[in-house]
C-alpha atoms as a PDB file:
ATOM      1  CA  UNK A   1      85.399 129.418   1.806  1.00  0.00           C
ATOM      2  CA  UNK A   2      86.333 126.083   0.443  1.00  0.00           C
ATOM      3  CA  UNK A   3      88.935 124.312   1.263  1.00  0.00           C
ATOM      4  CA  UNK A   4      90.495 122.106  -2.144  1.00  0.00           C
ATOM      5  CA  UNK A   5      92.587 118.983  -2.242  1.00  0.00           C
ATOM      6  CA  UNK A   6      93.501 117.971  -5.500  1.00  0.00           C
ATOM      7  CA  UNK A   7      96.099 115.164  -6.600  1.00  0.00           C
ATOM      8  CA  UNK A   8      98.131 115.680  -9.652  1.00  0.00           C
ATOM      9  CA  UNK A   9      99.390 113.610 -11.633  1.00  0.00           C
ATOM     10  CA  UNK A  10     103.155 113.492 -12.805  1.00  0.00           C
ATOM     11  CA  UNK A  11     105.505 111.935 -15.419  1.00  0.00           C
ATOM     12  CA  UNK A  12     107.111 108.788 -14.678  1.00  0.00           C
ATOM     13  CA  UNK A  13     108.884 106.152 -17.030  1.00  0.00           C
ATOM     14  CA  UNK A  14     105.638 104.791 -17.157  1.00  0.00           C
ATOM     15  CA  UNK A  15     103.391 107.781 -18.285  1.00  0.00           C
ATOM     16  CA  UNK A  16     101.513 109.545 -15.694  1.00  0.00           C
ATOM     17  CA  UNK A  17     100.796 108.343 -12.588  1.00  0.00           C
ATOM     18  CA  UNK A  18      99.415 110.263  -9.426  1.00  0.00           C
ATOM     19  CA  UNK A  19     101.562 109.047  -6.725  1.00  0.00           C
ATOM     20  CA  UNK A  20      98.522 107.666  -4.273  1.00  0.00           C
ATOM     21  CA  UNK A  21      98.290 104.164  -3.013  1.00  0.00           C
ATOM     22  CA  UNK A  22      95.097 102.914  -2.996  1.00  0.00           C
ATOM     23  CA  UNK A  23      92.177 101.613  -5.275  1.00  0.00           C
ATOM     24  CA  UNK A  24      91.951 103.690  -8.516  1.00  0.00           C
ATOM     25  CA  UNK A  25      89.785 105.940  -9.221  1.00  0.00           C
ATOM     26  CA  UNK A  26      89.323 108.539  -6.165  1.00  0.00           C
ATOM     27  CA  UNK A  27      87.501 111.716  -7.419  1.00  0.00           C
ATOM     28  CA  UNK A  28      89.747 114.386  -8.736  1.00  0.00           C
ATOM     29  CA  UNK A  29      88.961 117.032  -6.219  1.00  0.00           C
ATOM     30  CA  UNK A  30      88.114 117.015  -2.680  1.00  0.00           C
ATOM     31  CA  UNK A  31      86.719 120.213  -1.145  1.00  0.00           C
ATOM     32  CA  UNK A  32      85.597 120.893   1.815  1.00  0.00           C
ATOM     33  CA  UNK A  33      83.801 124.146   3.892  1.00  0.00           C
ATOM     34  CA  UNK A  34      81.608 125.325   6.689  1.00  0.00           C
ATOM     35  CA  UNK A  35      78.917 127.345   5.289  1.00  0.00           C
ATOM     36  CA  UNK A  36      78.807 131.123   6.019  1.00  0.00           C
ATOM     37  CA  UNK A  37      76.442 131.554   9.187  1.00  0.00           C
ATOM     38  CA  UNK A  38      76.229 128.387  10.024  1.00  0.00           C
ATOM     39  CA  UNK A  39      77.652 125.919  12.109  1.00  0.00           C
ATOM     40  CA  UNK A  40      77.163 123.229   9.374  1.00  0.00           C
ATOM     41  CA  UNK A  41      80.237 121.596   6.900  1.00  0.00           C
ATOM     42  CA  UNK A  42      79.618 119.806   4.309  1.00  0.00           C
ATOM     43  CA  UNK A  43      82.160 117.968   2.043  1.00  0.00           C
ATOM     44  CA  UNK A  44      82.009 117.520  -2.135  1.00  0.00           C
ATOM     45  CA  UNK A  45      83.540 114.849  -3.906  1.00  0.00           C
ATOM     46  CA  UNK A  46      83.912 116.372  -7.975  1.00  0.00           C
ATOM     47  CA  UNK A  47      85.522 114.189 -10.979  1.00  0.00           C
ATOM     48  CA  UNK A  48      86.112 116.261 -13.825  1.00  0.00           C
ATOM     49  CA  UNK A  49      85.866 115.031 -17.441  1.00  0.00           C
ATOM     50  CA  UNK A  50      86.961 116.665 -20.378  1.00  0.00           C
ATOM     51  CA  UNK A  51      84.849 116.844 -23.475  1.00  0.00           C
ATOM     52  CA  UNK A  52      83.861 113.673 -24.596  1.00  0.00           C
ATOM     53  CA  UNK A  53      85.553 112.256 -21.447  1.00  0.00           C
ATOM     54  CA  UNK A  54      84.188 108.807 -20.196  1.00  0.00           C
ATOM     55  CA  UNK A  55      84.217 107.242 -16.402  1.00  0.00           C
ATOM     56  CA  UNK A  56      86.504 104.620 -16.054  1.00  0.00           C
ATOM     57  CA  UNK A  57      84.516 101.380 -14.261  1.00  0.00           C
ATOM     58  CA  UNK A  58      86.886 102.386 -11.103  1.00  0.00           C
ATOM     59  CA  UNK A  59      85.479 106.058 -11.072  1.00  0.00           C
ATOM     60  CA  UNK A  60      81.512 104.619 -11.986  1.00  0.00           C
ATOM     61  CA  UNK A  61      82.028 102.255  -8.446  1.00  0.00           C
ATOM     62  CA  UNK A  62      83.765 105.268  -6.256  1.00  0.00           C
ATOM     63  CA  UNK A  63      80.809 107.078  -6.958  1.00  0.00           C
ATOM     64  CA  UNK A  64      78.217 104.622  -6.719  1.00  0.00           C
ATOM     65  CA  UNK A  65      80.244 103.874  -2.958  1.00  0.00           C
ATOM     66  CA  UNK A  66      80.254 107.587  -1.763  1.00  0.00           C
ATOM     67  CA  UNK A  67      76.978 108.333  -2.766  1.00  0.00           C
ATOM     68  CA  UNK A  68      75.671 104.886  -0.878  1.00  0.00           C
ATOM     69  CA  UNK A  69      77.576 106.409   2.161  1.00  0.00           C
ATOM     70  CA  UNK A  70      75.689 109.358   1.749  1.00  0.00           C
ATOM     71  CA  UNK A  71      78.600 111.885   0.280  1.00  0.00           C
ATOM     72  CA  UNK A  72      77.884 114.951  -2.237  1.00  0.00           C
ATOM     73  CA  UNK A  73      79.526 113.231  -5.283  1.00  0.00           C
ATOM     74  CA  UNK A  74      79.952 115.395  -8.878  1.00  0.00           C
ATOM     75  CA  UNK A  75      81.203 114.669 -12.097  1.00  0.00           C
ATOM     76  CA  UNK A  76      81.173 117.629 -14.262  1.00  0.00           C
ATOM     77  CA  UNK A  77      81.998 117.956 -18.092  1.00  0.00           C
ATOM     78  CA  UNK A  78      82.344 121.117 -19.935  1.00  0.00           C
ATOM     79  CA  UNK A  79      78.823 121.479 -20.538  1.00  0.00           C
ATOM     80  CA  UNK A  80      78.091 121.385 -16.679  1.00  0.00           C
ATOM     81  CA  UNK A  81      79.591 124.616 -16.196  1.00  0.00           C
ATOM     82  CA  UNK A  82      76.602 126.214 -14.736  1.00  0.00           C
ATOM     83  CA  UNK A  83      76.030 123.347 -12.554  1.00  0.00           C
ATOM     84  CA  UNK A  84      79.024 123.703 -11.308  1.00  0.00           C
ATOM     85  CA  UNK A  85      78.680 127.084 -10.320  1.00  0.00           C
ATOM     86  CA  UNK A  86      75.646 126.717  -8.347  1.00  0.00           C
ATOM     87  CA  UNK A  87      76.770 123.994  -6.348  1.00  0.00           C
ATOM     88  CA  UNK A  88      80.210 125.584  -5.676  1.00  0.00           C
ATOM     89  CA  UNK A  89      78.699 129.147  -4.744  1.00  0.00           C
ATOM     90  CA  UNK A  90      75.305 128.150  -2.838  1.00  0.00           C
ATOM     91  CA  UNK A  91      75.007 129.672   0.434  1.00  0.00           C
ATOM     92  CA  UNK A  92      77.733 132.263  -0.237  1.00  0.00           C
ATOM     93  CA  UNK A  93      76.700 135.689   0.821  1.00  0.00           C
ATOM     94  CA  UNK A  94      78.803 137.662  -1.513  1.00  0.00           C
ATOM     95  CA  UNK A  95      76.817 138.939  -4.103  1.00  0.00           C
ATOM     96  CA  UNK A  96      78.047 137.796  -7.830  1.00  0.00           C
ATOM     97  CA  UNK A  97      75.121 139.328  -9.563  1.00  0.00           C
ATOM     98  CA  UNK A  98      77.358 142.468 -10.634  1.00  0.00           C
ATOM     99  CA  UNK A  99      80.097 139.750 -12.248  1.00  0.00           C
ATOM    100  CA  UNK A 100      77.411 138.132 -14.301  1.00  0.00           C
ATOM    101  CA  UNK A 101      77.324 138.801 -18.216  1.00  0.00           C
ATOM    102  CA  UNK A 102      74.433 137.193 -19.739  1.00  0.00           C
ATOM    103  CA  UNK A 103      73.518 134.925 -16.918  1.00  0.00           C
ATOM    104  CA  UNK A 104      77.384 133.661 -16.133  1.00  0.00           C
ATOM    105  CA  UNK A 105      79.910 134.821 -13.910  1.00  0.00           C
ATOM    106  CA  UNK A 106      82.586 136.265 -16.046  1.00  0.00           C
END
């Protein structure tokens, strides 16, 4: 399965802040996993957005870098829900078909 690292942010006397050093705008979610079967990894790099959420110019050049290095890079919005879902369960051998309810997994 994957493996998740996810920094959150928390309340200072400044507003919120995710306490990371480094250059702003790292990816929300970092997940890793070795595919079932198979001796290959691979490694996704996911910013989330809420609805009508915008990327900040920080986020736009982290993913313009990762991608030039070659890295699985997603940013999802609400509406990218099914994306999201194929990406996250491709090459997984459990079969989801009986969770499904009109073409989703419930």
């Amino acid at each position: 399965g994957w493996r998740w690292c996810h920094f959150r942010p928390a309340m200072s006397q400044k507003g919120w802040r995710t306490p990371l050093s480094g250059d702003k705008g790292l990816p929300d979610y970092i997940a890793t996993r070795r595919r079932e079967n198979e001796y290959r990894k691979e490694t996704l790099f996911i910013e989330i957005k809420g609805e009508g959420g915008r990327l900040t110019l920080e986020e736009k050049d982290w993913v313009a870098d990762l991608r030039a290095a070659g890295q699985s890079v997603h940013v999802w919005w609400p509406k990218d829900y099914q994306d999201a879902q194929e990406v996250l369960l491709a090459g997984c051998d459990f079969d989801f078909s009986h969770a499904k309810e009109n073409g989703r997994l419930l």
